[in-house]
PDB file of N, CA and C in Angstrom:
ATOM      1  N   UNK A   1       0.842  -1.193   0.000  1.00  0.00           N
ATOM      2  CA  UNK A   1       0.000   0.000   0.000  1.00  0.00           C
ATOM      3  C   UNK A   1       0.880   1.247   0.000  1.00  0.00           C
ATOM      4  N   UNK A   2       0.305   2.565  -0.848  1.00  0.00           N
ATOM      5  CA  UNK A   2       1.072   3.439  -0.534  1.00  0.00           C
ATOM      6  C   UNK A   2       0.604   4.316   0.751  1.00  0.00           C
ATOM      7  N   UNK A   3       1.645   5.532   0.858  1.00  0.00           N
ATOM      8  CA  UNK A   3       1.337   6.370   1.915  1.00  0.00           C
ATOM      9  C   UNK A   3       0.058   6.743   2.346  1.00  0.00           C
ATOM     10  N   UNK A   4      -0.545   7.002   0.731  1.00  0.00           N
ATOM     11  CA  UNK A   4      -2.049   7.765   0.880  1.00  0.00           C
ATOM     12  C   UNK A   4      -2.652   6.843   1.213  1.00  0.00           C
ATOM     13  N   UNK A   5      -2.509   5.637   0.370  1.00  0.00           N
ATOM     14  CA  UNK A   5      -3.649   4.226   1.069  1.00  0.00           C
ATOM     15  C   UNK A   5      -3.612   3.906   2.497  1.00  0.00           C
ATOM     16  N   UNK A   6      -2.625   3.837   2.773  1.00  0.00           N
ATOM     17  CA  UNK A   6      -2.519   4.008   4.238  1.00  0.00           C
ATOM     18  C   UNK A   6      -3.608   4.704   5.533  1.00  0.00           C
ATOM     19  N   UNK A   7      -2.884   5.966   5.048  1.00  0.00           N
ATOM     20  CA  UNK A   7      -3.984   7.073   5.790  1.00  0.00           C
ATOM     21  C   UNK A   7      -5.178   7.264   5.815  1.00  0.00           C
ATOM     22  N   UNK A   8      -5.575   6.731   4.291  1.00  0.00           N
ATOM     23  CA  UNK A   8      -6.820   6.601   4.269  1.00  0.00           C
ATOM     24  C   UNK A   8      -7.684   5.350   4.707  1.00  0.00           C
ATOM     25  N   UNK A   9      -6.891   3.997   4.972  1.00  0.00           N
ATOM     26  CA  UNK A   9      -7.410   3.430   5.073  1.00  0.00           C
ATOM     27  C   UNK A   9      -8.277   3.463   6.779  1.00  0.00           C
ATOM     28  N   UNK A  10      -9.573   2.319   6.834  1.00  0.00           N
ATOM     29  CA  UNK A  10     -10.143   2.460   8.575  1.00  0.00           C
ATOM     30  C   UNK A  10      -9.220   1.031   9.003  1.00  0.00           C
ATOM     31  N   UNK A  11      -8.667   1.682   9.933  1.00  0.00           N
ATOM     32  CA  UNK A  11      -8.020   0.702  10.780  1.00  0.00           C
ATOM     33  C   UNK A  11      -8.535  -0.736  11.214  1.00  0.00           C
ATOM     34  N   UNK A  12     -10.109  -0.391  11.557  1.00  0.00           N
ATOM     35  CA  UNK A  12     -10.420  -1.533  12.118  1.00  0.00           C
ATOM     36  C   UNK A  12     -11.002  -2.260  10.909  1.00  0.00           C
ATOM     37  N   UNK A  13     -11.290  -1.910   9.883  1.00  0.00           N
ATOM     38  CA  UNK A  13     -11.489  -2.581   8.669  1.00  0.00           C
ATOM     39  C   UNK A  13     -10.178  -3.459   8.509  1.00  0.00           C
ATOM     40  N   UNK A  14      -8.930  -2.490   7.959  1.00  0.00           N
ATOM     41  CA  UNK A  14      -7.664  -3.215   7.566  1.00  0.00           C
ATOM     42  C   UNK A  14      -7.480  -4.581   8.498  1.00  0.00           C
ATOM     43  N   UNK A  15      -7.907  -4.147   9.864  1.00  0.00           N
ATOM     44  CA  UNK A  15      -7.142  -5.763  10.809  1.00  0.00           C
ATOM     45  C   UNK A  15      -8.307  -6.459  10.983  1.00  0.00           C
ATOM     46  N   UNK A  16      -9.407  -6.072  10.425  1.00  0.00           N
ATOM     47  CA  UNK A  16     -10.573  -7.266  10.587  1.00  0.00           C
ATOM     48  C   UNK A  16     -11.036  -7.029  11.532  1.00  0.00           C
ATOM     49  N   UNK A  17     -11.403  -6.168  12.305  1.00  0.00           N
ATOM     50  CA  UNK A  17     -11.981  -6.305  14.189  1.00  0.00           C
ATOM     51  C   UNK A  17     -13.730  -5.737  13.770  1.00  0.00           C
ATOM     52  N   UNK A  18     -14.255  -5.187  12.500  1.00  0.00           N
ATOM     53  CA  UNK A  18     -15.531  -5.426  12.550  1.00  0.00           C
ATOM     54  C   UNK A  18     -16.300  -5.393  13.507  1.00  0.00           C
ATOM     55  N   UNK A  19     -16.160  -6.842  14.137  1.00  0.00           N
ATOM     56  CA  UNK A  19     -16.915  -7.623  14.696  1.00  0.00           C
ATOM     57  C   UNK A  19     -16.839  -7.000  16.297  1.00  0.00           C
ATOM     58  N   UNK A  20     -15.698  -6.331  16.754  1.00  0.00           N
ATOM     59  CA  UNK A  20     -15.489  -5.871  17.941  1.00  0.00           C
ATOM     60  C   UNK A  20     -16.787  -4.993  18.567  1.00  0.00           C
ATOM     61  N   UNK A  21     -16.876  -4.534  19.546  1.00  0.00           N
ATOM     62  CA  UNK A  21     -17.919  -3.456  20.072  1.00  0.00           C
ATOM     63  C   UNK A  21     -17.396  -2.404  19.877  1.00  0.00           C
ATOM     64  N   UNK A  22     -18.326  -1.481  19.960  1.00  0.00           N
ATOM     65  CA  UNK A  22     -17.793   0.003  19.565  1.00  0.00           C
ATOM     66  C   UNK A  22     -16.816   0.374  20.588  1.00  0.00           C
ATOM     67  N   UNK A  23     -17.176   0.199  22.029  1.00  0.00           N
ATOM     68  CA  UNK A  23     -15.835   0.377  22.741  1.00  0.00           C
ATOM     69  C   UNK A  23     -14.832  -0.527  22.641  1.00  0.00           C
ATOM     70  N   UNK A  24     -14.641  -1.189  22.432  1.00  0.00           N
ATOM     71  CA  UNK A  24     -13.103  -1.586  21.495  1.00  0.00           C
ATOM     72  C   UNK A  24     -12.299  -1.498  20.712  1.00  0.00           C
ATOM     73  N   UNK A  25     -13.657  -0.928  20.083  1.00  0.00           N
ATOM     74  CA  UNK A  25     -12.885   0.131  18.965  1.00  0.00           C
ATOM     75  C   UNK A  25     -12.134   1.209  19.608  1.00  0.00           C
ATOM     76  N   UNK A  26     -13.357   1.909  19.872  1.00  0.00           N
ATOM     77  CA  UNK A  26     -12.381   3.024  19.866  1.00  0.00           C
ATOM     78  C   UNK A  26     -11.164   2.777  21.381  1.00  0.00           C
ATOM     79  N   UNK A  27     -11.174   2.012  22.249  1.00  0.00           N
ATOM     80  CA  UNK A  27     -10.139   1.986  22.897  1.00  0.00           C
ATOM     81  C   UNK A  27      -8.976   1.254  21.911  1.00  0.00           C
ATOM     82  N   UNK A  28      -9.261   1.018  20.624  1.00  0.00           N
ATOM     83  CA  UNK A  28      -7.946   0.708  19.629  1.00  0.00           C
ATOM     84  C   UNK A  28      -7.572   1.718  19.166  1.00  0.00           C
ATOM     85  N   UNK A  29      -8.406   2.492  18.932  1.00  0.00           N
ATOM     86  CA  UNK A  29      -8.253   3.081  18.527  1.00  0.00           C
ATOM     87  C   UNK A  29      -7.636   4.717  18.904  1.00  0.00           C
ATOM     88  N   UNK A  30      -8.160   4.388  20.155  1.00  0.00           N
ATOM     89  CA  UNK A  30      -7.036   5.348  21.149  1.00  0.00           C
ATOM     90  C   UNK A  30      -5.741   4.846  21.407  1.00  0.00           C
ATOM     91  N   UNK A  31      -5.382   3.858  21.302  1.00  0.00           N
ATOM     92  CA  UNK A  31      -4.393   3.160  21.993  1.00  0.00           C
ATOM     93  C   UNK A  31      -3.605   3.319  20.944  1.00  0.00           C
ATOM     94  N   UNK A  32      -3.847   3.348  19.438  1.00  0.00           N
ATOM     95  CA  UNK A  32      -3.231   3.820  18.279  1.00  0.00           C
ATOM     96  C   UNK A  32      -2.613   5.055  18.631  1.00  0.00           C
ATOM     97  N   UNK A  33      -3.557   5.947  18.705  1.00  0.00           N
ATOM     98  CA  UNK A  33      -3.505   7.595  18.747  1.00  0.00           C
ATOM     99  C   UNK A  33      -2.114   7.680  19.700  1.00  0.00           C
ATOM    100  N   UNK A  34      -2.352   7.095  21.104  1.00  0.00           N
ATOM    101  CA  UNK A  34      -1.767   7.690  21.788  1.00  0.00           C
ATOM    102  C   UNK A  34      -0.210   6.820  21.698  1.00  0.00           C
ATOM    103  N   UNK A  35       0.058   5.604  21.047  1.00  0.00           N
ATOM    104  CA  UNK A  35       1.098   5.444  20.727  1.00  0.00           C
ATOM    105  C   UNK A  35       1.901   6.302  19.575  1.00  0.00           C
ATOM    106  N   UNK A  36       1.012   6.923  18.396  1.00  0.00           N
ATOM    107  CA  UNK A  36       1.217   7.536  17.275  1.00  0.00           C
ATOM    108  C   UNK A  36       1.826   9.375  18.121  1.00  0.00           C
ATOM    109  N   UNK A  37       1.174   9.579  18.787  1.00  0.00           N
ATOM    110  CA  UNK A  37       1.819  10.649  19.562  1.00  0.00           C
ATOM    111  C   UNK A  37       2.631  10.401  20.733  1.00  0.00           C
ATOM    112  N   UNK A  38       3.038   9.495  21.125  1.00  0.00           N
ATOM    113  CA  UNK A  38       4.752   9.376  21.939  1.00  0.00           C
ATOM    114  C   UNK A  38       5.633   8.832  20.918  1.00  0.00           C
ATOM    115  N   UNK A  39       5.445   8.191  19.906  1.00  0.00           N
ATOM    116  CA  UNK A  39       6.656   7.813  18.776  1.00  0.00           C
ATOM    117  C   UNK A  39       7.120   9.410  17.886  1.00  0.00           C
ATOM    118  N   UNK A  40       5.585   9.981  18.023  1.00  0.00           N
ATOM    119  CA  UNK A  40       6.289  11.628  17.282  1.00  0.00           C
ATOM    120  C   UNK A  40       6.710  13.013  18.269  1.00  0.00           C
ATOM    121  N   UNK A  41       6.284  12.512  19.586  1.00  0.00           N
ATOM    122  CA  UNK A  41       6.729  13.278  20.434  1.00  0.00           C
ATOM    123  C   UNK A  41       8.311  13.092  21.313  1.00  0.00           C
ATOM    124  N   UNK A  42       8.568  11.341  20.468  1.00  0.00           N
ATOM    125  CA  UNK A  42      10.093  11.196  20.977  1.00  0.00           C
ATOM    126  C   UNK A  42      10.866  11.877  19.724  1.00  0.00           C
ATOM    127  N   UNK A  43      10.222  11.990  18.412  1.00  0.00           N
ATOM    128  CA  UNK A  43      10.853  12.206  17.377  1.00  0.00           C
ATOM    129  C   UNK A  43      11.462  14.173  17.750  1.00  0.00           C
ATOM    130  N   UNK A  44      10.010  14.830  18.051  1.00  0.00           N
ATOM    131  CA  UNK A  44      10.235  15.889  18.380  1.00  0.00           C
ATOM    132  C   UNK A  44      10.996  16.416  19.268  1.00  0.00           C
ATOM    133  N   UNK A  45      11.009  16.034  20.436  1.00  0.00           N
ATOM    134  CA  UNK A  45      11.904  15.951  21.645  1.00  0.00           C
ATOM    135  C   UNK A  45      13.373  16.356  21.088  1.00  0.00           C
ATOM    136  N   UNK A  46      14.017  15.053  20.351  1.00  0.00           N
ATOM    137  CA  UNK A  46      15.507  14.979  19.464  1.00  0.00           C
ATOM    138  C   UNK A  46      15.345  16.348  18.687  1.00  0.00           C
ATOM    139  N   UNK A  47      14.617  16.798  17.967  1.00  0.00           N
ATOM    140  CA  UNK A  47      14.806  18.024  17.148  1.00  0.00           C
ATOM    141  C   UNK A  47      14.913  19.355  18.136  1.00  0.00           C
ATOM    142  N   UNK A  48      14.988  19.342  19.227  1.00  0.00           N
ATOM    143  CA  UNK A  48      14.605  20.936  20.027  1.00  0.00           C
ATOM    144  C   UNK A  48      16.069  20.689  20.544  1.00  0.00           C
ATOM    145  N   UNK A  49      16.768  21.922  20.477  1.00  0.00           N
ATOM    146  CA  UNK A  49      18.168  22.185  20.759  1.00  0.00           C
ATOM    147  C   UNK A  49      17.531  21.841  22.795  1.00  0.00           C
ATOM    148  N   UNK A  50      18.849  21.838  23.496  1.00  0.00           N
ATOM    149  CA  UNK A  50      18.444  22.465  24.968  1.00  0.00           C
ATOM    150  C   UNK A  50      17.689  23.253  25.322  1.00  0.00           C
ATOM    151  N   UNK A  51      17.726  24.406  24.886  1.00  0.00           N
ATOM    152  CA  UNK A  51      17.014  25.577  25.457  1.00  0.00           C
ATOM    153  C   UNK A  51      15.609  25.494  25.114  1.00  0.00           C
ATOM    154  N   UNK A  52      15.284  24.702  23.742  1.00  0.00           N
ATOM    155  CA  UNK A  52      13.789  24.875  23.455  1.00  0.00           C
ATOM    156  C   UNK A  52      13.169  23.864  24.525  1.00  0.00           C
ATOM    157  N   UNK A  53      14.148  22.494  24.449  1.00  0.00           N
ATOM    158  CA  UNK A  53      13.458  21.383  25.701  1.00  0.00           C
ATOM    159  C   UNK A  53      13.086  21.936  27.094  1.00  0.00           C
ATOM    160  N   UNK A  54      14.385  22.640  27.581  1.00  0.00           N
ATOM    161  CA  UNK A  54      13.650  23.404  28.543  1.00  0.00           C
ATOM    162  C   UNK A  54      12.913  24.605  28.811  1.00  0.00           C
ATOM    163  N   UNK A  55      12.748  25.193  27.854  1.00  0.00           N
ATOM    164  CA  UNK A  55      11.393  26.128  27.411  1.00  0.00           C
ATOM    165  C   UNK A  55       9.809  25.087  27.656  1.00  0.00           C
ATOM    166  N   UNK A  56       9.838  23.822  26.794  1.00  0.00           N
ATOM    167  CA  UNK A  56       8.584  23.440  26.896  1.00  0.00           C
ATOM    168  C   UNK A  56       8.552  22.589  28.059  1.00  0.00           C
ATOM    169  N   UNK A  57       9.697  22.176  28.853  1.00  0.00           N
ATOM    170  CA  UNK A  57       9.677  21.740  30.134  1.00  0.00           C
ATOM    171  C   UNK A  57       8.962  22.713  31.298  1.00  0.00           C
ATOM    172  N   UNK A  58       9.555  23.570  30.554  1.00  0.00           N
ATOM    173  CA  UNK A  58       8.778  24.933  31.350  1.00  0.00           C
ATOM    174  C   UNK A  58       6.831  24.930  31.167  1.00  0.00           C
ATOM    175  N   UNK A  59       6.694  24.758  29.923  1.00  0.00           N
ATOM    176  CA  UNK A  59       5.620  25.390  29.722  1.00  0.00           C
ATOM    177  C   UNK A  59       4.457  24.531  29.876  1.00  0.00           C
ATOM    178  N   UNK A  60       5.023  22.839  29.859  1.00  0.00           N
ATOM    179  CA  UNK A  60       4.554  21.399  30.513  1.00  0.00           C
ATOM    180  C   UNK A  60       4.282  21.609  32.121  1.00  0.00           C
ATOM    181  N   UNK A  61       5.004  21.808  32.625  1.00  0.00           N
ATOM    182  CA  UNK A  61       4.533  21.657  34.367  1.00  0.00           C
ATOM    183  C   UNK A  61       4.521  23.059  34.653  1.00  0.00           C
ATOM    184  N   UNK A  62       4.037  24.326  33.985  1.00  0.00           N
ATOM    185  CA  UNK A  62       3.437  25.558  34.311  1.00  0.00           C
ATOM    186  C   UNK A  62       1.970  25.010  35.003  1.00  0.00           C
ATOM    187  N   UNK A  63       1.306  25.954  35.922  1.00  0.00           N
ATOM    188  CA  UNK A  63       0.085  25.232  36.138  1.00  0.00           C
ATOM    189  C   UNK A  63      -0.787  25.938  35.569  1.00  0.00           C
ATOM    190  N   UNK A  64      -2.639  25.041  35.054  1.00  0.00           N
ATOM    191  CA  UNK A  64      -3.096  25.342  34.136  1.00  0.00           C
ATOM    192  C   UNK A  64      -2.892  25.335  32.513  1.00  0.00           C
ATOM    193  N   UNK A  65      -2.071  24.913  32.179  1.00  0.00           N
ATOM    194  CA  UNK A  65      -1.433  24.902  30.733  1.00  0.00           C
ATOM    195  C   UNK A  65      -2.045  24.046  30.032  1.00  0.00           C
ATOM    196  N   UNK A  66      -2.401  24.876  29.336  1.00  0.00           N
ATOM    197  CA  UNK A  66      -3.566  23.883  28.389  1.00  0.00           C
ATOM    198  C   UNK A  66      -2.857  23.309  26.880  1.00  0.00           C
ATOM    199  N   UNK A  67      -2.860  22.028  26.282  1.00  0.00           N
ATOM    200  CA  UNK A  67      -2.475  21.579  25.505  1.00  0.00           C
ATOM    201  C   UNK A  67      -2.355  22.306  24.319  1.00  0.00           C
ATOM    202  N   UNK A  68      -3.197  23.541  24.003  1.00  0.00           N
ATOM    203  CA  UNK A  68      -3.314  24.546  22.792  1.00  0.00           C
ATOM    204  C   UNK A  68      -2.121  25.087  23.111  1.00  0.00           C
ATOM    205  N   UNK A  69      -1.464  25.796  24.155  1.00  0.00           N
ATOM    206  CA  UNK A  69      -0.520  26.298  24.231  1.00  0.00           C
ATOM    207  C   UNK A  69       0.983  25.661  24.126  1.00  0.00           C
ATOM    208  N   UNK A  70       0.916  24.142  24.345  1.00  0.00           N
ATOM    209  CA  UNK A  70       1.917  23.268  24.124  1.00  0.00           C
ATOM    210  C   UNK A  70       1.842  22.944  22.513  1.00  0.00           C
ATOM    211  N   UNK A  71       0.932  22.807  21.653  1.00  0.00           N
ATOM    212  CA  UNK A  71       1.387  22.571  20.740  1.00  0.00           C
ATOM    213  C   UNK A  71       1.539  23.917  19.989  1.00  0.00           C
ATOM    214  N   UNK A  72       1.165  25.208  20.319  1.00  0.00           N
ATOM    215  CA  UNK A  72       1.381  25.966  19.659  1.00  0.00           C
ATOM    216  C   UNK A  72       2.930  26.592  19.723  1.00  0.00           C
ATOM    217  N   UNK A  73       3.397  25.954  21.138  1.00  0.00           N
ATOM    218  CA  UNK A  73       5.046  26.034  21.131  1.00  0.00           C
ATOM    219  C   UNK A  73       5.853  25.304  19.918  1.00  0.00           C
ATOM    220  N   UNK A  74       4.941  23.931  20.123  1.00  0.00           N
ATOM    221  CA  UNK A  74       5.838  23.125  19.130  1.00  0.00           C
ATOM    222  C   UNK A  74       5.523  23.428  18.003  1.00  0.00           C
ATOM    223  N   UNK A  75       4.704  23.470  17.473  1.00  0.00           N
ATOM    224  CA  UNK A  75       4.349  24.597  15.509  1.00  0.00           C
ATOM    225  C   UNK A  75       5.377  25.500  15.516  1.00  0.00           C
ATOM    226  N   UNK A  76       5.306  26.681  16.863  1.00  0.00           N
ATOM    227  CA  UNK A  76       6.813  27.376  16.288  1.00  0.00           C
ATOM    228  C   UNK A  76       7.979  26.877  16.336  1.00  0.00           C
ATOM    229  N   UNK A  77       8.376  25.854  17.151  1.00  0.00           N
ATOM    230  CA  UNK A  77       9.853  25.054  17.420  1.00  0.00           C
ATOM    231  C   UNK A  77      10.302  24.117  15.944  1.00  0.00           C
ATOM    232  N   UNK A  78       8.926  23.513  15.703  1.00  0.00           N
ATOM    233  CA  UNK A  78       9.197  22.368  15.050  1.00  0.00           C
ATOM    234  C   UNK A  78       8.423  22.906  13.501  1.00  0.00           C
ATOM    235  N   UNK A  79       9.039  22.976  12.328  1.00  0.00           N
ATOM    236  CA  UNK A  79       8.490  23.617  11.331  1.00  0.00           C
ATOM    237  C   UNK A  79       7.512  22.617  10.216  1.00  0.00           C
ATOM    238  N   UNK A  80       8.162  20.959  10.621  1.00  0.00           N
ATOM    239  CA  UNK A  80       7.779  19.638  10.037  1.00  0.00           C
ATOM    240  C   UNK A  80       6.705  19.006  10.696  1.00  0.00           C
ATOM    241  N   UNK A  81       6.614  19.753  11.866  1.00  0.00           N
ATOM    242  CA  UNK A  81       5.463  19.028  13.165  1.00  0.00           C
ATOM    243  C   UNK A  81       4.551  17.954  12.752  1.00  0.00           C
ATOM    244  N   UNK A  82       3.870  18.605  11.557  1.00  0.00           N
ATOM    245  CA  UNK A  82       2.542  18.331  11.247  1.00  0.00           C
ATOM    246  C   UNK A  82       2.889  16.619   9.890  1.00  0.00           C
ATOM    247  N   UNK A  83       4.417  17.113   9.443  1.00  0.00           N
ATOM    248  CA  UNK A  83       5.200  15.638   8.594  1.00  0.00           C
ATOM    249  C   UNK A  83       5.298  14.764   9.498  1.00  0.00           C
ATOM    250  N   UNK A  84       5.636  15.125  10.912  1.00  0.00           N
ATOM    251  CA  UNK A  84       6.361  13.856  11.401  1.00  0.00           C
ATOM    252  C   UNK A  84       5.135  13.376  12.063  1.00  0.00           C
ATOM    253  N   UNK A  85       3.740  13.819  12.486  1.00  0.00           N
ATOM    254  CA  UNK A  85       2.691  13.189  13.255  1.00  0.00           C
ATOM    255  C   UNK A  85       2.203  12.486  11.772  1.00  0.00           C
ATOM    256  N   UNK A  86       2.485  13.141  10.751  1.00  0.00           N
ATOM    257  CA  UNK A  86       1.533  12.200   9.502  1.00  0.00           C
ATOM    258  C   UNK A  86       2.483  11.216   9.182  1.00  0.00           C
ATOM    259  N   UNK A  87       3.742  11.109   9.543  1.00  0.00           N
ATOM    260  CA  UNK A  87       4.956  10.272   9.717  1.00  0.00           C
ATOM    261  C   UNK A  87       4.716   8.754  10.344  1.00  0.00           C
ATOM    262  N   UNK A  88       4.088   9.256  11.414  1.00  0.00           N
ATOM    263  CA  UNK A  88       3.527   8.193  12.675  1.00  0.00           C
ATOM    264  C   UNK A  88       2.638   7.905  12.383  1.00  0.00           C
ATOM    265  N   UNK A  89       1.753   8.418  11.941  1.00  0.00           N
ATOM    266  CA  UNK A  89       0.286   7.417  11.866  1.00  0.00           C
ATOM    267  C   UNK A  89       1.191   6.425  10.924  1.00  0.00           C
ATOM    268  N   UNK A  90       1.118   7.055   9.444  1.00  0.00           N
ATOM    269  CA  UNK A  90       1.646   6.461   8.433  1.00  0.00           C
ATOM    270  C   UNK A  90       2.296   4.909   8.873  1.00  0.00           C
ATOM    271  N   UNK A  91       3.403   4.674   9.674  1.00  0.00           N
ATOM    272  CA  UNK A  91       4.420   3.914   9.822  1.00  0.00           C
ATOM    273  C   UNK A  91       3.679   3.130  11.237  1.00  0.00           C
ATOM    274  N   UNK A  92       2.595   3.499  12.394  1.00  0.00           N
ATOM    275  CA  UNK A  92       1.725   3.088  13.284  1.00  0.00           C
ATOM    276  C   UNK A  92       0.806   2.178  12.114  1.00  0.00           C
ATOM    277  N   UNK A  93       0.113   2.713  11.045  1.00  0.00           N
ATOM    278  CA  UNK A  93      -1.033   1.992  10.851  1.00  0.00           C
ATOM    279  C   UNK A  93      -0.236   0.771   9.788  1.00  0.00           C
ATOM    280  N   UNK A  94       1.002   0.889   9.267  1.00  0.00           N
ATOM    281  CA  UNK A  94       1.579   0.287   8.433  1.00  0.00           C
ATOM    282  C   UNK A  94       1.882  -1.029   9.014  1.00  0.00           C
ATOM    283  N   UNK A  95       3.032  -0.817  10.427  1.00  0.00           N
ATOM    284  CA  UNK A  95       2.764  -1.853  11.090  1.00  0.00           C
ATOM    285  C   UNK A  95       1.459  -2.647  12.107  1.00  0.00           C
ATOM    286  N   UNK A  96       0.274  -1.882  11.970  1.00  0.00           N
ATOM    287  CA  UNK A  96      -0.323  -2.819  12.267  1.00  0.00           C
ATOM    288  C   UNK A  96      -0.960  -3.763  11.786  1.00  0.00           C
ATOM    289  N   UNK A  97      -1.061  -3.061  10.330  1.00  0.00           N
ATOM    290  CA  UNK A  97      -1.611  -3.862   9.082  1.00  0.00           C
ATOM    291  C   UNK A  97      -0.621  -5.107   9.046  1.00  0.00           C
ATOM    292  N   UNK A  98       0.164  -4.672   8.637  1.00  0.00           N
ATOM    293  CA  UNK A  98       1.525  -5.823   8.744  1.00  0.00           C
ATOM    294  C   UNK A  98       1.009  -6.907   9.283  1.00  0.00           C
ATOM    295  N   UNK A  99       1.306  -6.762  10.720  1.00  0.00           N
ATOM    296  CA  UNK A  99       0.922  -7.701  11.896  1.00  0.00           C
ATOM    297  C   UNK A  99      -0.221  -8.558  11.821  1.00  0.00           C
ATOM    298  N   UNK A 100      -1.116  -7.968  11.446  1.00  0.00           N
ATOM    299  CA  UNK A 100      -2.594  -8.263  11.311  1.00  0.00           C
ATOM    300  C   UNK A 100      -2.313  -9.345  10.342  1.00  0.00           C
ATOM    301  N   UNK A 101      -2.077  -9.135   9.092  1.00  0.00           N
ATOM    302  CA  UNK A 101      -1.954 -10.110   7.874  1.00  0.00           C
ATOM    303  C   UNK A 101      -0.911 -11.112   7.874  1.00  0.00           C
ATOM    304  N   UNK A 102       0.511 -11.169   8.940  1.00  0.00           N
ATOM    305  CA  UNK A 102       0.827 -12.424   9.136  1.00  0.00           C
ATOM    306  C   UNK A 102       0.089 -12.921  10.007  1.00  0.00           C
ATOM    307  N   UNK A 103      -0.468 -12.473  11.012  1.00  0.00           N
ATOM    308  CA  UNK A 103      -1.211 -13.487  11.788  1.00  0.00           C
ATOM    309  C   UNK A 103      -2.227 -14.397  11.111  1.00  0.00           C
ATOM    310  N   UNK A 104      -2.675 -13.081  10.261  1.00  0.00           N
ATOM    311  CA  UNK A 104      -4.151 -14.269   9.129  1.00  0.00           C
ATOM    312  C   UNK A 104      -4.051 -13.633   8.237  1.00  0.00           C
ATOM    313  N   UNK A 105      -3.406 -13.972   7.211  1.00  0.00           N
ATOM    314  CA  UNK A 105      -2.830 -13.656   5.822  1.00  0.00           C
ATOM    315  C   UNK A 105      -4.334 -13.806   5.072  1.00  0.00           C
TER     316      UNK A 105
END
C-alpha cells in the first residue's frame, strides 16, 4: 500500500476487528492515537536544541497549561510538526496492518 492508502485506510477494517464493540474500537483506537503521539513526540523531543526542551519543560509543568498552548510552542519550534505526526500514523497503521496479515494472511 502506498502512503495515501494508508492514511486513508479504517483501521479496524484493515485488521478485521468489525466484529469488535464500539468500545473496542475506539479503545484501539485510542491506543493507536496515543502510541502515534509518543513515537512523534520522541521524534520531536531529538529536534529541540536544549534551550527549546527546557522552554517546553517549562511550559509542561506551568500550572493550568492547556495543551493549545503546548502545541502551539511546538508549531513554532518544530516547522515539520505536522510531517512527522503524519509520519507516525503512516508507519503506526503500516505496522499494524503488517501484523494483522501475518497473523491471518
Amino acid at each position: 500500500m502506498t502512503d495515501q492508502e494508508i492514511l486513508n485506510v479504517n483501521l479496524v477494517v484493515a485488521l478485521g476487528l468489525e466484529s469488535l464493540s464500539d468500545d473496542q474500537k475506539l479503545q484501539l483506537l485510542n491506543d493507536a492515537a496515543t502510541l502515534v503521539q509518543k513515537r512523534a513526540m520522541a521524534r520531536i523531543i531529538e529536534m529541540l536544541n536544549d534551550g527549546q526542551r527546557d522552554e517546553l519543560n517549562t511550559l509542561i509543568e506551568k500550572d493550568g497549561v492547556q495543551g493549545e498552548e503546548v502545541g502551539t510552542y511546538l508549531r513554532n519550534a518544530v516547522s515539520s510538526l505536522d510531517d512527522i505526526y503524519k509520519q507516525e500514523l503512516i508507519a503506526v497503521k503500516r505496522d499494524l496492518i503488517e501484523k494483522a496479515q501475518e497473523i491471518a494472511p
